[in-house]
Protein backbone atom coordinates (compact mmCIF):
# COMPACT_ATOMS: atom_id res chain seq x y z
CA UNK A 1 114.31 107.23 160.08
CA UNK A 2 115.35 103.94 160.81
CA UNK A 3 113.27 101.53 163.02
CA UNK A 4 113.94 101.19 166.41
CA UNK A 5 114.05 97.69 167.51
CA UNK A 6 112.12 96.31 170.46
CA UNK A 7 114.60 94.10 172.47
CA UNK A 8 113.35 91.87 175.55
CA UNK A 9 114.71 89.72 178.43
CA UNK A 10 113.61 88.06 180.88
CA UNK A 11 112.63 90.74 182.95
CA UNK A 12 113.43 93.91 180.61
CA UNK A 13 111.90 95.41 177.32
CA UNK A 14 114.37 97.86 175.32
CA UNK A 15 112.37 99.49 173.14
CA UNK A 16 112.40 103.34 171.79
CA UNK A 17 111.45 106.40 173.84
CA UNK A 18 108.14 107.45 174.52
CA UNK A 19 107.52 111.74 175.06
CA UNK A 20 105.07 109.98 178.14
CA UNK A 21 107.98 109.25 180.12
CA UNK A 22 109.82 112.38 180.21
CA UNK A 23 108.77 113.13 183.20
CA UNK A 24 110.09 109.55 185.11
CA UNK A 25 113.82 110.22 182.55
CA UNK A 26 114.33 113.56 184.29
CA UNK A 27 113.36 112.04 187.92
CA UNK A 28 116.09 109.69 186.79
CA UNK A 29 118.70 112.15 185.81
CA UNK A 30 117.89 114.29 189.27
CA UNK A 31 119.10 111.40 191.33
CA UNK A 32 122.89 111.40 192.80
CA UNK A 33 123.11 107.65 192.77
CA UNK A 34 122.44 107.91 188.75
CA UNK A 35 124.90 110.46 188.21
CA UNK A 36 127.50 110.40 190.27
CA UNK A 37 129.96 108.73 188.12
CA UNK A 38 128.28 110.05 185.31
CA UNK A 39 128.97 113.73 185.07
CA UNK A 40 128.63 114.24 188.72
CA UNK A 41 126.17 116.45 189.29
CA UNK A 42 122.04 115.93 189.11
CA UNK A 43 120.66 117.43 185.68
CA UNK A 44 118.10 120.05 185.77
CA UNK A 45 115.28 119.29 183.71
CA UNK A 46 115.98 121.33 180.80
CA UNK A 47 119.28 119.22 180.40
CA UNK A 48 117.01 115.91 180.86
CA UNK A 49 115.63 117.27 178.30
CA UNK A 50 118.53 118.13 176.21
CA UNK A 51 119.97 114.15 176.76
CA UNK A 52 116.29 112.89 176.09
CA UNK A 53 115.95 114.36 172.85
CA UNK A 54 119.77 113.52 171.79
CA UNK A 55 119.25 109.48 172.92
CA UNK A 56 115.87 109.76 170.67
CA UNK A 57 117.76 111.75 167.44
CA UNK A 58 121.07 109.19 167.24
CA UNK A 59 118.93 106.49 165.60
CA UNK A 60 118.16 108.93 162.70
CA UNK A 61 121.62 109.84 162.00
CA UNK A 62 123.84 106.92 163.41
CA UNK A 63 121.26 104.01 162.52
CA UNK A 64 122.09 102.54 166.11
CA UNK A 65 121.69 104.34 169.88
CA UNK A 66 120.55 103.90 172.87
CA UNK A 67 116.76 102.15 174.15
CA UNK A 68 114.55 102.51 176.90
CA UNK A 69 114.31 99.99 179.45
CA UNK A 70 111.23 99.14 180.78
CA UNK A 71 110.23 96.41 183.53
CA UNK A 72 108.50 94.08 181.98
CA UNK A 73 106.10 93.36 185.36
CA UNK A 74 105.39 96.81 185.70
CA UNK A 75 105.96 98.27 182.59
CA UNK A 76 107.91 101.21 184.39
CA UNK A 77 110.80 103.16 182.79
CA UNK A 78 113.68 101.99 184.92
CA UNK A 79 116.52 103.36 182.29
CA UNK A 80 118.44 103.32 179.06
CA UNK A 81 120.84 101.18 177.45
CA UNK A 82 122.79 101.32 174.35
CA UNK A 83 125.12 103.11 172.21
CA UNK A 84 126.23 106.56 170.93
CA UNK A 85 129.07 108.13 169.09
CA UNK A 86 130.03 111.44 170.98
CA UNK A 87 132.48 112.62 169.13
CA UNK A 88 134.52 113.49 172.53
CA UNK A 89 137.91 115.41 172.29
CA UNK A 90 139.88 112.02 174.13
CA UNK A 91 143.20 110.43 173.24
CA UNK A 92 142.71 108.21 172.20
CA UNK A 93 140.10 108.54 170.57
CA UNK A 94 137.03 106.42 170.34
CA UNK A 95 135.26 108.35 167.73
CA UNK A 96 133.32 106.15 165.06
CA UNK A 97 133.30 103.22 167.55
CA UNK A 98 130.07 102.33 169.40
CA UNK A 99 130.31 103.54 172.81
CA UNK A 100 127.97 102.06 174.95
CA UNK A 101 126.20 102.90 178.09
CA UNK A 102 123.98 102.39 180.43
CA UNK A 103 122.03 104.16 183.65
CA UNK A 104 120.03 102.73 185.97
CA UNK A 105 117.17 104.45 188.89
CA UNK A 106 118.68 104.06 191.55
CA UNK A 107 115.69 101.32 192.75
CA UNK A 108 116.83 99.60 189.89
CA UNK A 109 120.61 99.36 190.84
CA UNK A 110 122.61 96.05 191.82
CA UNK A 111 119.89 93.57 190.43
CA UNK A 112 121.88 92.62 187.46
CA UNK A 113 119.83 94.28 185.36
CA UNK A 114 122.50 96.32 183.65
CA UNK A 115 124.14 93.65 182.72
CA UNK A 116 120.63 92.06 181.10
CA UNK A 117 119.75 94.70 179.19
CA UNK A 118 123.76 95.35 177.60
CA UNK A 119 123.45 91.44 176.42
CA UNK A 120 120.71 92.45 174.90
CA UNK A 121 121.70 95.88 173.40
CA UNK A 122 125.19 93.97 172.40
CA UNK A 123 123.92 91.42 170.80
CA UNK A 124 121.91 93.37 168.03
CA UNK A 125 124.59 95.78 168.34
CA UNK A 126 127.00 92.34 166.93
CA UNK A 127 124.50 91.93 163.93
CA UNK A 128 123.15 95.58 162.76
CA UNK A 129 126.17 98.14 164.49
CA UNK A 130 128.93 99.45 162.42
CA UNK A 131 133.22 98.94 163.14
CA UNK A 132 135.10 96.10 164.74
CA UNK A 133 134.25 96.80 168.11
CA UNK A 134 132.42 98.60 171.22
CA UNK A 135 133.93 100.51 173.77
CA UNK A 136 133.14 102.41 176.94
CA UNK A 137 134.25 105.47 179.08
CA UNK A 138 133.95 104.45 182.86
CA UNK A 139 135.25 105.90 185.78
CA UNK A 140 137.94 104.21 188.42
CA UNK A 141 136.15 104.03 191.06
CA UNK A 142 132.92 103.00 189.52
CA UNK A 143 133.40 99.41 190.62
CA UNK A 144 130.01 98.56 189.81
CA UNK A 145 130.24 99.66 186.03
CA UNK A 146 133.81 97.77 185.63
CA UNK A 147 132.13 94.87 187.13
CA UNK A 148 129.40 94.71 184.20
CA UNK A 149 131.27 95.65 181.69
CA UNK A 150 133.83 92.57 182.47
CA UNK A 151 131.40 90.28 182.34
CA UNK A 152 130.21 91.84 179.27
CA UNK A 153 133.61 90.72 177.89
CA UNK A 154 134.72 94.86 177.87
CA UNK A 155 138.62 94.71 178.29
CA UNK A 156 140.73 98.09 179.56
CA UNK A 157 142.83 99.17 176.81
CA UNK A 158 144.23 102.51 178.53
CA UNK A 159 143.34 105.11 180.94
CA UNK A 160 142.73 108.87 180.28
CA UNK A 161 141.20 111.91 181.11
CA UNK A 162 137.64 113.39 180.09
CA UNK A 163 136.43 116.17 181.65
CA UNK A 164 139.14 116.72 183.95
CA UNK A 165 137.84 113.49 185.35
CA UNK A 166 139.86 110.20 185.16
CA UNK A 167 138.90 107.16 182.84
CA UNK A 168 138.98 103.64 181.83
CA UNK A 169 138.62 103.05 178.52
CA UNK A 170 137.29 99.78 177.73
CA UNK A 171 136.56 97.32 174.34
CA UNK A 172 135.06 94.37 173.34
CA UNK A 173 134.82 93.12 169.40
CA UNK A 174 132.09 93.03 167.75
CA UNK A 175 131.43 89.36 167.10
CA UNK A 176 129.87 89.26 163.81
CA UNK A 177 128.57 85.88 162.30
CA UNK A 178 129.97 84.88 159.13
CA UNK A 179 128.21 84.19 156.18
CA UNK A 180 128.02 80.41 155.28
């Protein structure tokens, strides 16, 4: 299994999961303000579960996925960041690029902290992902999640459906440093 990297900012620490924090991921996944533009509905916490064990099981397989985020003051779980491959029936598709992600506790919201923790994520993402280039699946109205992923220097490159729900679909290159 590859190693998962520990990432840190300022005020963040990305870092793998721990089984100890179930409990706080499926608190996370029960609030509305986490998943309302992100399937919807609240998960139950045998589908916490479910997503818990997938986010931990994509390093294995993909060598990349998504981290933890933990405040570095507190050293509470506040989140995850990163990237998956979900093989999603889409068109277009975005299979075998790195979609990334992020969520939030709702406490944890509108602080910039998304944003933090993606610079992070993308910028080992730019040196050990795979492909030419992220993207991301956001909703319309999520003006918040645009917003971030703007500044992360994600660009629309067509709307669709997923889910019977509409999307953006967003990309950004990978920036990969040449060899001198």
């Amino acid at each position: 299994m590859p190693l998962i990297p520990t990432l840190t900012t300022p005020r963040l620490i990305l870092r793998a999961y721990r089984l100890d924090e179930f409990d706080a991921y499926a608190a996370m996944w029960a609030e509305a303000s986490v998943t309302r533009f992100i399937g919807g509905q609240p998960l139950s916490r045998e589908a916490a579960w479910g997503r818990f064990l997938r986010q931990i099981g994509l390093w294995h397989h993909l060598g990349f996925g998504f981290f933890a985020v933990e405040d570095r003051v507190t050293g509470a779980f506040i989140g995850e960041a990163g990237f998956h491959d979900m093989k999603r029936t889409l068109i277009p598709s975005i299979e075998g690029a790195m979609e990334a992600g992020w969520a939030l506790v709702g406490a944890a919201q509108g602080k910039g902290l998304a944003e933090e923790a993606m610079r992070a994520a993308l910028d080992w993402g730019d040196t050990h992902g795979t492909g030419e280039r992220f993207t991301c699946m956001i909703q319309p109205d999520h003006s918040a999640s645009l917003h971030v992923a703007r500044k992360l220097g994600f660009a629309e490159f067509t709307r669709g459906s997923y889910n019977g729900q509409p999307v953006v679909l967003l990309e950004r290159a990978r920036r990969v440093a040449s060899a001198a």
